[in-house]
ModelCIF file with pLDDT and N, C-alpha, C, O atoms, coordinates in Angstrom:
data_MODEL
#
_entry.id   MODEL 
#
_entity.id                         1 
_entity.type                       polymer 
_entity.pdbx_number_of_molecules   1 
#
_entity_poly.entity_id                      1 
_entity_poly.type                           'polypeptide(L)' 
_entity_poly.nstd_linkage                   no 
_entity_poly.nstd_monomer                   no 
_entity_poly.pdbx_seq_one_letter_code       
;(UNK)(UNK)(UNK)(UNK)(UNK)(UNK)(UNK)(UNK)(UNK)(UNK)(UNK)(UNK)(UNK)(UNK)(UNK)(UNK)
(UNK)(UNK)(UNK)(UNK)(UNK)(UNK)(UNK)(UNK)(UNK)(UNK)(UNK)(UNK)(UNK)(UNK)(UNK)(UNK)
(UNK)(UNK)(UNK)(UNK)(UNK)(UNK)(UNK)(UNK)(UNK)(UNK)(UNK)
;
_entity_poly.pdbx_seq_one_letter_code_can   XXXXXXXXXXXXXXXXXXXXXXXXXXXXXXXXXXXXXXXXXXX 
_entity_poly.pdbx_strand_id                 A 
#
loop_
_entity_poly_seq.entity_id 
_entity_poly_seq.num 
_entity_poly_seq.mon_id 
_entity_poly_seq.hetero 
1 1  UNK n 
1 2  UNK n 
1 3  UNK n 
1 4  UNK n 
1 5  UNK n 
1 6  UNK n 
1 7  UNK n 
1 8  UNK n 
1 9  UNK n 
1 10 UNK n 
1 11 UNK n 
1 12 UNK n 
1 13 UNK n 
1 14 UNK n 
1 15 UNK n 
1 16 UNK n 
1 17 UNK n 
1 18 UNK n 
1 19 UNK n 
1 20 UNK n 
1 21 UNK n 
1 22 UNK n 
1 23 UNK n 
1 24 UNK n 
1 25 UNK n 
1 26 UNK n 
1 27 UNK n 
1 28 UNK n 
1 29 UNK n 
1 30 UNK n 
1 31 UNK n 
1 32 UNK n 
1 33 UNK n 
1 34 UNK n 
1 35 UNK n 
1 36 UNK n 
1 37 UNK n 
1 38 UNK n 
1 39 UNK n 
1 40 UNK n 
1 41 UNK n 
1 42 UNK n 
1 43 UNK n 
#
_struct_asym.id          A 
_struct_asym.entity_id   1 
#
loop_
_ma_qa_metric.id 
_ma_qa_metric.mode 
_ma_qa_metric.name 
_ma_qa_metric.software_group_id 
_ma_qa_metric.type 
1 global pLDDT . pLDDT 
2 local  pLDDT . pLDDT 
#
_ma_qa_metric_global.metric_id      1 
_ma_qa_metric_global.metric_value   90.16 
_ma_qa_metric_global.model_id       1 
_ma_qa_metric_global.ordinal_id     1 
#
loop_
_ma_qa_metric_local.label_asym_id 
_ma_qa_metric_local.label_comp_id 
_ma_qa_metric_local.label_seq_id 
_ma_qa_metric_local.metric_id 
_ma_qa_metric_local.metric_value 
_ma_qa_metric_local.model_id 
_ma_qa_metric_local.ordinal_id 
A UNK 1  2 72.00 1 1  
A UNK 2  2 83.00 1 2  
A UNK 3  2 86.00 1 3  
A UNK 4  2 87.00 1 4  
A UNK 5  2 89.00 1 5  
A UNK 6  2 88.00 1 6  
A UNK 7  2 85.00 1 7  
A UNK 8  2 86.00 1 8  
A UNK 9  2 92.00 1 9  
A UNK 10 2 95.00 1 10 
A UNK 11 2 96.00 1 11 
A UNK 12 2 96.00 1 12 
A UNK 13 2 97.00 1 13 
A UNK 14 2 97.00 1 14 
A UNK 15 2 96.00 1 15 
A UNK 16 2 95.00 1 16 
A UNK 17 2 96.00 1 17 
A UNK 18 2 95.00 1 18 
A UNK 19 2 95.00 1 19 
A UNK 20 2 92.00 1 20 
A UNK 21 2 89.00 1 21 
A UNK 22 2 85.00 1 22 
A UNK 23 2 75.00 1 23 
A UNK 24 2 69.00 1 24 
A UNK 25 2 67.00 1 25 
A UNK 26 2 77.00 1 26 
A UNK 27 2 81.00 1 27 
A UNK 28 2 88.00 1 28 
A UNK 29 2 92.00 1 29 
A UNK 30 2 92.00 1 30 
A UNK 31 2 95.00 1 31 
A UNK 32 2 95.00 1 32 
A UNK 33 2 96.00 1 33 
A UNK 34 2 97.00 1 34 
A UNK 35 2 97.00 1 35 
A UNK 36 2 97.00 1 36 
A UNK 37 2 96.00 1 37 
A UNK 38 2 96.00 1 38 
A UNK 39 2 95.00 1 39 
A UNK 40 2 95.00 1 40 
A UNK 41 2 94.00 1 41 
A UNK 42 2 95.00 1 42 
A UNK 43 2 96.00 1 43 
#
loop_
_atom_site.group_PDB 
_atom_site.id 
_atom_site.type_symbol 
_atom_site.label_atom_id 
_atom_site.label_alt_id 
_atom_site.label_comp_id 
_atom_site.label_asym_id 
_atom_site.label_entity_id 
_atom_site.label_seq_id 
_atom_site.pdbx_PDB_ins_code 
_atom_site.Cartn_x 
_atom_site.Cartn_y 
_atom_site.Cartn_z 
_atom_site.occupancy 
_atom_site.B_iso_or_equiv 
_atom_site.pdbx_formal_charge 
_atom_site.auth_seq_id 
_atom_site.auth_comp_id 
_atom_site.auth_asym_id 
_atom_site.auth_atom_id 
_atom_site.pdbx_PDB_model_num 
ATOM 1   N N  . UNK A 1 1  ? 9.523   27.206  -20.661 1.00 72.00 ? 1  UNK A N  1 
ATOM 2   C CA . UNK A 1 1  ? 10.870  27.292  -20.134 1.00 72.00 ? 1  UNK A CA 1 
ATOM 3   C C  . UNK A 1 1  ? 10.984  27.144  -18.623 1.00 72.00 ? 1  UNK A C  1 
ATOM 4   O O  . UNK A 1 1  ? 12.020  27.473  -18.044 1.00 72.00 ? 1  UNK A O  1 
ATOM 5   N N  . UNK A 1 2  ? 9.687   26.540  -17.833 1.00 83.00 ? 2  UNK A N  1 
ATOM 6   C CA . UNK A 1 2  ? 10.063  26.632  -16.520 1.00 83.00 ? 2  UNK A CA 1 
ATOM 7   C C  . UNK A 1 2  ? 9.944   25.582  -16.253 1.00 83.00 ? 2  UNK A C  1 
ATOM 8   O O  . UNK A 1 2  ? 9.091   24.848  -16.751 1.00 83.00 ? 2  UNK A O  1 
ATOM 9   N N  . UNK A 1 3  ? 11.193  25.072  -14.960 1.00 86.00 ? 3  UNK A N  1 
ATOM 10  C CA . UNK A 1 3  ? 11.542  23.892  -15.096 1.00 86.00 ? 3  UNK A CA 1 
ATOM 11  C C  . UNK A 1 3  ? 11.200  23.668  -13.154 1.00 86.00 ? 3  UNK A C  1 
ATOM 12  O O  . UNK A 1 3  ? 11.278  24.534  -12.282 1.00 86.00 ? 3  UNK A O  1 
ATOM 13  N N  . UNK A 1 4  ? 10.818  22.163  -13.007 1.00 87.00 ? 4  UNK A N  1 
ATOM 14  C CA . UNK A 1 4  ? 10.005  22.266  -11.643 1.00 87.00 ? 4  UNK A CA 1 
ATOM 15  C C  . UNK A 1 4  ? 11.522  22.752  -10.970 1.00 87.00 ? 4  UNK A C  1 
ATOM 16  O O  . UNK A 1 4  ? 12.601  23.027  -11.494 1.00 87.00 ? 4  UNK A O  1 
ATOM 17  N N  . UNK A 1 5  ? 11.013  22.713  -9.437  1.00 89.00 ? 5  UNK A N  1 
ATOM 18  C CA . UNK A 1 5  ? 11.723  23.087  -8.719  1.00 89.00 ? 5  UNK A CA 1 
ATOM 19  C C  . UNK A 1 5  ? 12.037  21.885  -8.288  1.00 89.00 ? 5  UNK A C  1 
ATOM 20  O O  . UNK A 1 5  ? 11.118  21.100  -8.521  1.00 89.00 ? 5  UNK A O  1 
ATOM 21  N N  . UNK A 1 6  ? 13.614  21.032  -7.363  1.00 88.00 ? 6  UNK A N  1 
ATOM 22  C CA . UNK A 1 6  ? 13.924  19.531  -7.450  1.00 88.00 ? 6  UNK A CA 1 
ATOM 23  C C  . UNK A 1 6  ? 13.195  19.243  -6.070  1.00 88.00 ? 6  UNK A C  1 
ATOM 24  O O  . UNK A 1 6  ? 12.617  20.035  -5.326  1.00 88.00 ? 6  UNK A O  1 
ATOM 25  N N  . UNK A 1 7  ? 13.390  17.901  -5.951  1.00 85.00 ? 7  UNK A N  1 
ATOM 26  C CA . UNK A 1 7  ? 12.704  16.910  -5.309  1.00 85.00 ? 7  UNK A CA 1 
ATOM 27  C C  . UNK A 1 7  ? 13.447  17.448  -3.371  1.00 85.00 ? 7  UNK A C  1 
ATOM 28  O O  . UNK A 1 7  ? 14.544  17.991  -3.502  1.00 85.00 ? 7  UNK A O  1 
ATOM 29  N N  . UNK A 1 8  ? 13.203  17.394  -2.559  1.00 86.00 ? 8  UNK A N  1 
ATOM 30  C CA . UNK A 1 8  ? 13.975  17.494  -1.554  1.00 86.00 ? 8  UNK A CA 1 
ATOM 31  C C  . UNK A 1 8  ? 15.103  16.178  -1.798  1.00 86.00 ? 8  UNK A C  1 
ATOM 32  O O  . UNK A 1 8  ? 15.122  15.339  -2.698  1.00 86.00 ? 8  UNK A O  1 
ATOM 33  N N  . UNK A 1 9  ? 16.038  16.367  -0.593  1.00 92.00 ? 9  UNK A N  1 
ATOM 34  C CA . UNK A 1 9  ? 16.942  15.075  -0.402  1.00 92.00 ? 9  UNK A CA 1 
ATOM 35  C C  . UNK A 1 9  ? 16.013  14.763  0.863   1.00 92.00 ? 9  UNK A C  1 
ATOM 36  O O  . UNK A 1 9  ? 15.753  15.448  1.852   1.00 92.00 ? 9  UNK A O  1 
ATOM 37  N N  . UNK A 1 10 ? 15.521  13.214  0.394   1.00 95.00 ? 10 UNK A N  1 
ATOM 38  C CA . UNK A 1 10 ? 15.253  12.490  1.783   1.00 95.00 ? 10 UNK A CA 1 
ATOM 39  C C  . UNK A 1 10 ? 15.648  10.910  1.662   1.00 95.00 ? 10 UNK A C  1 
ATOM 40  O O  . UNK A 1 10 ? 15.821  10.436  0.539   1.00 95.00 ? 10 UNK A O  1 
ATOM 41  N N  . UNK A 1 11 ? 15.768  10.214  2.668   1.00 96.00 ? 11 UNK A N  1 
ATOM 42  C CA . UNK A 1 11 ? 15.929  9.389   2.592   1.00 96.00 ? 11 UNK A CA 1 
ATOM 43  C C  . UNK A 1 11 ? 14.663  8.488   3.281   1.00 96.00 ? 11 UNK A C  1 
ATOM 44  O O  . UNK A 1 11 ? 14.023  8.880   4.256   1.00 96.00 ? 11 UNK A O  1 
ATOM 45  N N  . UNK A 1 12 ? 14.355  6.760   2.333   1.00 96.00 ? 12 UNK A N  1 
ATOM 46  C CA . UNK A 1 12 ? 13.302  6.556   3.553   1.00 96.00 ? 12 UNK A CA 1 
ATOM 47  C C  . UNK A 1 12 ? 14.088  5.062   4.478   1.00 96.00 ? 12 UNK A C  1 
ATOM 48  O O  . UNK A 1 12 ? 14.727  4.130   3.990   1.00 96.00 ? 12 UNK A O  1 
ATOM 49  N N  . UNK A 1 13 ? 13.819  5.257   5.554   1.00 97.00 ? 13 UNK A N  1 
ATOM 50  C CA . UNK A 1 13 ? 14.135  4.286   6.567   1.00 97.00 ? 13 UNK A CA 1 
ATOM 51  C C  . UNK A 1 13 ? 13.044  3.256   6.385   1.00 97.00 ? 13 UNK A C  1 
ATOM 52  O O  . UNK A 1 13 ? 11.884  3.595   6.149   1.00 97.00 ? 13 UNK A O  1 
ATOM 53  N N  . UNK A 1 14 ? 13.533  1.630   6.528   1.00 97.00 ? 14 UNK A N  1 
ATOM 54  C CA . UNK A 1 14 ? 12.722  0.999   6.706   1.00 97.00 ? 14 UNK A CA 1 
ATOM 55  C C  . UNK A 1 14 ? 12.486  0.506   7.931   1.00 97.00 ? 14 UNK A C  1 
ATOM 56  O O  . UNK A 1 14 ? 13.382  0.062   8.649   1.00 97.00 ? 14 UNK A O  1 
ATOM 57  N N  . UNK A 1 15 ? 11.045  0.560   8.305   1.00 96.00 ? 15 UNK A N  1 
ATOM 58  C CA . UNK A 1 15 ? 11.070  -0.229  9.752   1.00 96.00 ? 15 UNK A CA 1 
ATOM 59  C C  . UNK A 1 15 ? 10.789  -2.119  9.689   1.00 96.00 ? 15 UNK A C  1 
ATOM 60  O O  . UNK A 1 15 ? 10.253  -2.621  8.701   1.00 96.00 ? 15 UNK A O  1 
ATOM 61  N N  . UNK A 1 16 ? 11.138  -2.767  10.604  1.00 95.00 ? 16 UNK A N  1 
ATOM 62  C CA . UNK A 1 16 ? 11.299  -4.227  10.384  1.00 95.00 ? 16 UNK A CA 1 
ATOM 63  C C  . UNK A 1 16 ? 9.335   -4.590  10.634  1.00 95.00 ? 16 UNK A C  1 
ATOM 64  O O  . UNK A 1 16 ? 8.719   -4.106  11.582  1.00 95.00 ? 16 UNK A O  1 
ATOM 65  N N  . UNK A 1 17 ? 8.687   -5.485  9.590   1.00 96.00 ? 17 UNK A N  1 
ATOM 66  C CA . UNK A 1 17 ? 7.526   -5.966  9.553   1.00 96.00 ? 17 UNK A CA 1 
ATOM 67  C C  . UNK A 1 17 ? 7.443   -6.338  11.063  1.00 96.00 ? 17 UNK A C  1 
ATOM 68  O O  . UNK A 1 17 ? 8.420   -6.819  11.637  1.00 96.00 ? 17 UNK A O  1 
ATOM 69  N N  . UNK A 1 18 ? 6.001   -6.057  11.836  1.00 95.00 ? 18 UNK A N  1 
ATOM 70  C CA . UNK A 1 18 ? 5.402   -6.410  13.007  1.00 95.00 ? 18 UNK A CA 1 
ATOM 71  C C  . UNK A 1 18 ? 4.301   -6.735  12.682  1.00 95.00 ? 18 UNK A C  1 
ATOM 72  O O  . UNK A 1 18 ? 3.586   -6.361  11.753  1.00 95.00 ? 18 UNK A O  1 
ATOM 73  N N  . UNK A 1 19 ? 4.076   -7.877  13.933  1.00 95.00 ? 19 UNK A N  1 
ATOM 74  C CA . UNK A 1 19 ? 2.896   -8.966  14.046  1.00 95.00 ? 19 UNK A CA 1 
ATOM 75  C C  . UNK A 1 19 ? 2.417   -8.345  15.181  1.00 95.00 ? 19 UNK A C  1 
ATOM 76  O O  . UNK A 1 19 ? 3.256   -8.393  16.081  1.00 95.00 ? 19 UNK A O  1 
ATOM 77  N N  . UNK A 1 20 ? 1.318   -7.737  15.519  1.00 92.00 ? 20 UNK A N  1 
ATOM 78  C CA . UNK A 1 20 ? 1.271   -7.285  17.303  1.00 92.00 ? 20 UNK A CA 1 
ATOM 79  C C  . UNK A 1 20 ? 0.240   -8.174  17.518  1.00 92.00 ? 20 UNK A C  1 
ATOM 80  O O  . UNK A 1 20 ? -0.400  -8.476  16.511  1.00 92.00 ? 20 UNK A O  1 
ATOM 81  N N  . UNK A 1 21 ? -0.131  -8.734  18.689  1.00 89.00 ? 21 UNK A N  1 
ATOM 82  C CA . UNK A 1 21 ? -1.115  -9.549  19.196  1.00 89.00 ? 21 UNK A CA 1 
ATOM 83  C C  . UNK A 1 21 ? -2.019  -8.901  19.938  1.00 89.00 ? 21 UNK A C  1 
ATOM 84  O O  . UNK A 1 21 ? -1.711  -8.617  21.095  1.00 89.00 ? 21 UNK A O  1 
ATOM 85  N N  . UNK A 1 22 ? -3.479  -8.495  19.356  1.00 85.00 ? 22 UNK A N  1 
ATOM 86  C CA . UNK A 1 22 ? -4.600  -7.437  19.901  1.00 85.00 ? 22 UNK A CA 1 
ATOM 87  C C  . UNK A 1 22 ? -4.889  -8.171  20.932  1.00 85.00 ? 22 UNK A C  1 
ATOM 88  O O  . UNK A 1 22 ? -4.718  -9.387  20.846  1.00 85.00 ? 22 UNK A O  1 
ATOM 89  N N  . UNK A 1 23 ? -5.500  -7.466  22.388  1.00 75.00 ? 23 UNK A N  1 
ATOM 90  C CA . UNK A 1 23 ? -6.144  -7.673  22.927  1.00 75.00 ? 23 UNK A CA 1 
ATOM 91  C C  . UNK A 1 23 ? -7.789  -8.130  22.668  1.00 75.00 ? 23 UNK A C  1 
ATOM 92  O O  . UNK A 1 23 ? -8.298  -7.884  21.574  1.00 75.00 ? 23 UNK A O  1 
ATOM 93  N N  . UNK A 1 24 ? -8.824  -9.021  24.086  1.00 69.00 ? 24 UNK A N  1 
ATOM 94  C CA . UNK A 1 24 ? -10.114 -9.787  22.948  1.00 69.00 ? 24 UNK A CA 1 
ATOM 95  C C  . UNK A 1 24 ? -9.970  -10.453 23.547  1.00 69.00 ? 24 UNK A C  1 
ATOM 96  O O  . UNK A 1 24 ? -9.024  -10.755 24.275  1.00 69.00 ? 24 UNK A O  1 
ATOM 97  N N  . UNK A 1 25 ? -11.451 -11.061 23.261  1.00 67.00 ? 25 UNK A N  1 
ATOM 98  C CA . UNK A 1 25 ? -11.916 -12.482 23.137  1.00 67.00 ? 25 UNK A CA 1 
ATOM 99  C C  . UNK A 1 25 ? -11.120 -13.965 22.162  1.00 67.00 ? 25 UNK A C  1 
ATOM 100 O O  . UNK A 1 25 ? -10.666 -15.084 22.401  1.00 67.00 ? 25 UNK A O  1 
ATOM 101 N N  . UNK A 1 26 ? -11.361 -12.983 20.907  1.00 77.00 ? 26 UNK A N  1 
ATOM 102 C CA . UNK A 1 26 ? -10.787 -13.892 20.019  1.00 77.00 ? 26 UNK A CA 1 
ATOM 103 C C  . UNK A 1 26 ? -9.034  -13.599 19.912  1.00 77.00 ? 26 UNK A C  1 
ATOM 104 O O  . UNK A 1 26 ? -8.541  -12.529 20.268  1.00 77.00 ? 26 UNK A O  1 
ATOM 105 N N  . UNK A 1 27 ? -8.577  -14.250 19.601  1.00 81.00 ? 27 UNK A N  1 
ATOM 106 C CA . UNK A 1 27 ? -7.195  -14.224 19.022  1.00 81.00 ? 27 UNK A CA 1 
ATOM 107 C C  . UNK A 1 27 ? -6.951  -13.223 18.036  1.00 81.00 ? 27 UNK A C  1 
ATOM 108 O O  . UNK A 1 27 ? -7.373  -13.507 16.915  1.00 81.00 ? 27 UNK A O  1 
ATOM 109 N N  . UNK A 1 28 ? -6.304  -11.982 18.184  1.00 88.00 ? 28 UNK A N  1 
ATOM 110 C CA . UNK A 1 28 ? -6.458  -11.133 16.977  1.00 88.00 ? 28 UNK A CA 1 
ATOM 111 C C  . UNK A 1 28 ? -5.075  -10.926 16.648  1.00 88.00 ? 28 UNK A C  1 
ATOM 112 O O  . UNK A 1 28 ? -4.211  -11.437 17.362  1.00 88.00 ? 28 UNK A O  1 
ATOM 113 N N  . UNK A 1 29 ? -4.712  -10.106 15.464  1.00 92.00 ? 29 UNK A N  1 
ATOM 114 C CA . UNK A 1 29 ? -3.319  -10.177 15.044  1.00 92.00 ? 29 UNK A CA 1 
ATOM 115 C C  . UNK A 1 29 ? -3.672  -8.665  14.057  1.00 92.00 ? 29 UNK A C  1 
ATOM 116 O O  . UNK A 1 29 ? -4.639  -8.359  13.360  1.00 92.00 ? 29 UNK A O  1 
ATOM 117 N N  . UNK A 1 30 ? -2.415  -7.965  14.390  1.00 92.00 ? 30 UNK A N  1 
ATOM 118 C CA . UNK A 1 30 ? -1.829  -7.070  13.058  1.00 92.00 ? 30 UNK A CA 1 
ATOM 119 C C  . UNK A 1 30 ? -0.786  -6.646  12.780  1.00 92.00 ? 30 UNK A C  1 
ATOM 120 O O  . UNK A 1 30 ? 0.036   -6.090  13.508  1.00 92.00 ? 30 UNK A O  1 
ATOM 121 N N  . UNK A 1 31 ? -0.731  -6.955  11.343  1.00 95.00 ? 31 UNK A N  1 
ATOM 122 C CA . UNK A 1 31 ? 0.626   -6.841  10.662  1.00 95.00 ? 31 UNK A CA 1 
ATOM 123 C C  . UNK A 1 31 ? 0.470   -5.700  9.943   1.00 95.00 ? 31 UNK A C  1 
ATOM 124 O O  . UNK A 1 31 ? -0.350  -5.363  9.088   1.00 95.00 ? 31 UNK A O  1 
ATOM 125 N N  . UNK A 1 32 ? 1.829   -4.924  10.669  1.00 95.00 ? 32 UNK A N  1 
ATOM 126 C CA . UNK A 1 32 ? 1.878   -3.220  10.425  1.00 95.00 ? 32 UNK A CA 1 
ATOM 127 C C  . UNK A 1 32 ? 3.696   -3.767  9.752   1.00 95.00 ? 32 UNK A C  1 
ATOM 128 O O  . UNK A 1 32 ? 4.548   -4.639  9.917   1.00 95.00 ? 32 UNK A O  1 
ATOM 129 N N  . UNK A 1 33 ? 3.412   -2.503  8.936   1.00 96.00 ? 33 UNK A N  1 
ATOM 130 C CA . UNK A 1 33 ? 4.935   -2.471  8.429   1.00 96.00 ? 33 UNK A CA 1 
ATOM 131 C C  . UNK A 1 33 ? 4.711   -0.921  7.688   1.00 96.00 ? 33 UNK A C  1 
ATOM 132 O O  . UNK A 1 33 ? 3.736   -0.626  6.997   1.00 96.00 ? 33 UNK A O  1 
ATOM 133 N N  . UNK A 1 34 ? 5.857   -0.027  8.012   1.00 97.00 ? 34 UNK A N  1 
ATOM 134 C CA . UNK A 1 34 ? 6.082   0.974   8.133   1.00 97.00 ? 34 UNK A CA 1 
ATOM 135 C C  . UNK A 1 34 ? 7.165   1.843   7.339   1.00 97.00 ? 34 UNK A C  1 
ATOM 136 O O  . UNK A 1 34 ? 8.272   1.606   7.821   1.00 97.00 ? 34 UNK A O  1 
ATOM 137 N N  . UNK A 1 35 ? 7.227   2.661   6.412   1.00 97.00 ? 35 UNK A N  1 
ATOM 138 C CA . UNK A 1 35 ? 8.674   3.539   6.531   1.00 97.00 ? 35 UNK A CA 1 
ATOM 139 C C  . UNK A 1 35 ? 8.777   5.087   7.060   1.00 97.00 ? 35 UNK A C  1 
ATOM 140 O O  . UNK A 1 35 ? 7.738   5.746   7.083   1.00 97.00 ? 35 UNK A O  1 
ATOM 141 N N  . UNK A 1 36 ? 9.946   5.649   7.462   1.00 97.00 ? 36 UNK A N  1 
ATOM 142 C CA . UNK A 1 36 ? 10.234  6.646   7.859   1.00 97.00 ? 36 UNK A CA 1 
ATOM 143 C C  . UNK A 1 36 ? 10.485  7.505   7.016   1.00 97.00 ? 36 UNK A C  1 
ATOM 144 O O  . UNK A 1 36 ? 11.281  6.958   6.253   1.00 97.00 ? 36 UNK A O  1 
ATOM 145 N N  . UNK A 1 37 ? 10.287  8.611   6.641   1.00 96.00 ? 37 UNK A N  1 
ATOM 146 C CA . UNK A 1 37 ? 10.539  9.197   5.692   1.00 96.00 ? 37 UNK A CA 1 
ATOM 147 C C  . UNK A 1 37 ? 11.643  10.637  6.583   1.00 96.00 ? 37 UNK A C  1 
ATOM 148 O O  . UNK A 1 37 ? 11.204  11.155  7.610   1.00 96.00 ? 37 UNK A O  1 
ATOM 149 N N  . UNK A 1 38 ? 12.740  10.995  6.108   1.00 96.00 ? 38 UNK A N  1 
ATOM 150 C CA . UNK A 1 38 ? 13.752  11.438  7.089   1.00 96.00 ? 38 UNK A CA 1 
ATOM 151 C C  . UNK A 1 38 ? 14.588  12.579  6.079   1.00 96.00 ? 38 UNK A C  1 
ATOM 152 O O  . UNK A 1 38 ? 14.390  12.512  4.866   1.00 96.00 ? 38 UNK A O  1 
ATOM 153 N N  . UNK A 1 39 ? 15.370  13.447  6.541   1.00 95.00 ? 39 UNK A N  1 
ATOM 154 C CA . UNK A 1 39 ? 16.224  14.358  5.502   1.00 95.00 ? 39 UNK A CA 1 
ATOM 155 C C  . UNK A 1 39 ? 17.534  13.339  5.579   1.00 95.00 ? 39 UNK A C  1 
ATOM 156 O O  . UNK A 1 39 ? 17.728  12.621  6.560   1.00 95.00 ? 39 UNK A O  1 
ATOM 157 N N  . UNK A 1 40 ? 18.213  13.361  4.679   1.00 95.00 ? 40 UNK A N  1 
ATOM 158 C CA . UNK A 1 40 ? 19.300  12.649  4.054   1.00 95.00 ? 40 UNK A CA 1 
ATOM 159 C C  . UNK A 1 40 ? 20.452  12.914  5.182   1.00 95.00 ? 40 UNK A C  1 
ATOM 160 O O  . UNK A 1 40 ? 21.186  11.942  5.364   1.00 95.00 ? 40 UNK A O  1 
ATOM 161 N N  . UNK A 1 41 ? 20.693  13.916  5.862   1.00 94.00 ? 41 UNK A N  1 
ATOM 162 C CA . UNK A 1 41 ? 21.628  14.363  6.811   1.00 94.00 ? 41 UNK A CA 1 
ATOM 163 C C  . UNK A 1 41 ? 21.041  13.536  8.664   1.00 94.00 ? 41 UNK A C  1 
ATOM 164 O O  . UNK A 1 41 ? 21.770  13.465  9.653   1.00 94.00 ? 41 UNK A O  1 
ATOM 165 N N  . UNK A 1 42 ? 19.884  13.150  8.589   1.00 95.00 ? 42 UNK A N  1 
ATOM 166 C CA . UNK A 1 42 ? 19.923  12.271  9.518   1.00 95.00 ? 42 UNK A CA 1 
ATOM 167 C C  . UNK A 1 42 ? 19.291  11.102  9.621   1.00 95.00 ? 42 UNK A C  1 
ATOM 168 O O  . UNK A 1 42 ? 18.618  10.712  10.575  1.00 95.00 ? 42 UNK A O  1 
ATOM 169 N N  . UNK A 1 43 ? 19.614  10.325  8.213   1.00 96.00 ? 43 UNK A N  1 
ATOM 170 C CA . UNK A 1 43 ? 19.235  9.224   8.143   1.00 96.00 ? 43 UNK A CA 1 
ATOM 171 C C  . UNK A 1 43 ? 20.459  8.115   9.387   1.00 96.00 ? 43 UNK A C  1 
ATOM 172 O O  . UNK A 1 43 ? 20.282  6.902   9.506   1.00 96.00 ? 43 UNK A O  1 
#
């Protein structure tokens, strides 16, 4: 009879895909892509 306790309210933000260009010798690259995870009241 026991029932979980609920999920929080969150909301997740997406952040926009990035290419960053590493410092080097060689030409380097990374692609980061990200979300925010936030309470629903300040999304």
């Amino acid at each position: 009879g026991e029932t979980p306790e609920a999920l929080p309210e969150v909301a997740f933000v997406p952040l926009d895909p990035m290419v960053v260009s590493l410092g080097g010798t060689a030409a380097r690259h990374l692609r980061f892509n990200a979300q925010l995870e936030v309470p629903l009241a300040y999304q």
